[in-house]
Protein backbone atom coordinates (compact mmCIF):
# COMPACT_ATOMS: atom_id res chain seq x y z
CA UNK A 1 19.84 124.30 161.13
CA UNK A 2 21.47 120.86 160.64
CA UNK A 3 19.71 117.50 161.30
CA UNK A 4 22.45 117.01 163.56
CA UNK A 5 21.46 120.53 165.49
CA UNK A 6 17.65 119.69 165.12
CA UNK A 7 18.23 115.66 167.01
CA UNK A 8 20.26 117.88 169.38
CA UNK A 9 17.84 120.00 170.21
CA UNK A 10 15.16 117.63 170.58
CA UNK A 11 17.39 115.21 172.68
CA UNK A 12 17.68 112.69 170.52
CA UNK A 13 21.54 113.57 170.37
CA UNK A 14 23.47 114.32 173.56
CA UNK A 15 24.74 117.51 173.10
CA UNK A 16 28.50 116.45 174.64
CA UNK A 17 28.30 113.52 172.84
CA UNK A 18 31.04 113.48 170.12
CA UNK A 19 30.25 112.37 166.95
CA UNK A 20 32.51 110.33 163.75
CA UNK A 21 32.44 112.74 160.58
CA UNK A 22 30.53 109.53 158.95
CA UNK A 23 27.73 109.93 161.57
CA UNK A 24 27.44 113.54 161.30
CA UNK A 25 26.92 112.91 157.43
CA UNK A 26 25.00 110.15 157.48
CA UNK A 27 22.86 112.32 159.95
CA UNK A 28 22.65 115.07 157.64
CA UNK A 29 21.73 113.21 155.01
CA UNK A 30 18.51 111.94 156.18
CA UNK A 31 15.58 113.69 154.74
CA UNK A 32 13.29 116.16 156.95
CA UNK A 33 10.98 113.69 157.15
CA UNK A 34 12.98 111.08 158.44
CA UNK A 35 14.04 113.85 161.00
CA UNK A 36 10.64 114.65 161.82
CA UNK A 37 9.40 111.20 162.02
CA UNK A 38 12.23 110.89 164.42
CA UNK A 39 11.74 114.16 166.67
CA UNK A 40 7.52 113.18 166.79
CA UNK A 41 7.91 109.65 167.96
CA UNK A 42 10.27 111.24 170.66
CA UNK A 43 7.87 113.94 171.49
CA UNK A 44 4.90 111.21 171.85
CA UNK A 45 6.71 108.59 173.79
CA UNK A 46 8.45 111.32 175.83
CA UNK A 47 11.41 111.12 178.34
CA UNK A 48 9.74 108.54 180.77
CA UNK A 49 9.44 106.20 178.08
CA UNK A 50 12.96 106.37 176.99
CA UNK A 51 14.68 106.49 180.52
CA UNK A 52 13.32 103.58 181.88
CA UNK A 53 13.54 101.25 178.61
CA UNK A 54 17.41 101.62 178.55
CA UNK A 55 20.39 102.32 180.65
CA UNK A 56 23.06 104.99 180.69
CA UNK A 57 26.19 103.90 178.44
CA UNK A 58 24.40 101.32 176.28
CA UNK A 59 25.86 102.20 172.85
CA UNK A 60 22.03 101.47 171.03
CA UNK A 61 20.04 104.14 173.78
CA UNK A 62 17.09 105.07 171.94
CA UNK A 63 16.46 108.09 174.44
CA UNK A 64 19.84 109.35 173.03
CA UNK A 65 20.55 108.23 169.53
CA UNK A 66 24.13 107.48 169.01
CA UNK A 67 24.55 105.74 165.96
């Protein structure tokens, strides 16, 4: 599984949302731990967190990384 597939799938990454090839690299080339760090600080500050500390269509959402 990609990094890319593992921020999907722990909706850090909008699955419709299209990524640039440079993202998708520079996505990939984080380390697992980076990637982990990422998905557990998700996890912990869960979905409430995220949704009300940002709105739909800002380009730096935290709830749904888009770099």
């Amino acid at each position: 599984m990609t990094n890319v597939e593992r921020l999907q799938a722990a909706k850090l990454i909008e699955v419709n949302h299209t990524l640039t090839p440079d993202e998708i690299n520079s996505i990939n080339q984080l380390s697992t731990a980076e990637v982990d760090a990422m998905i557990s600080v998700r996890s912990k500050l869960g979905d409430d967190f995220f949704n009300r500390k940002v709105q739909v269509g800002d380009s730096h959402r935290m709830g749904t990384l888009i770099l």
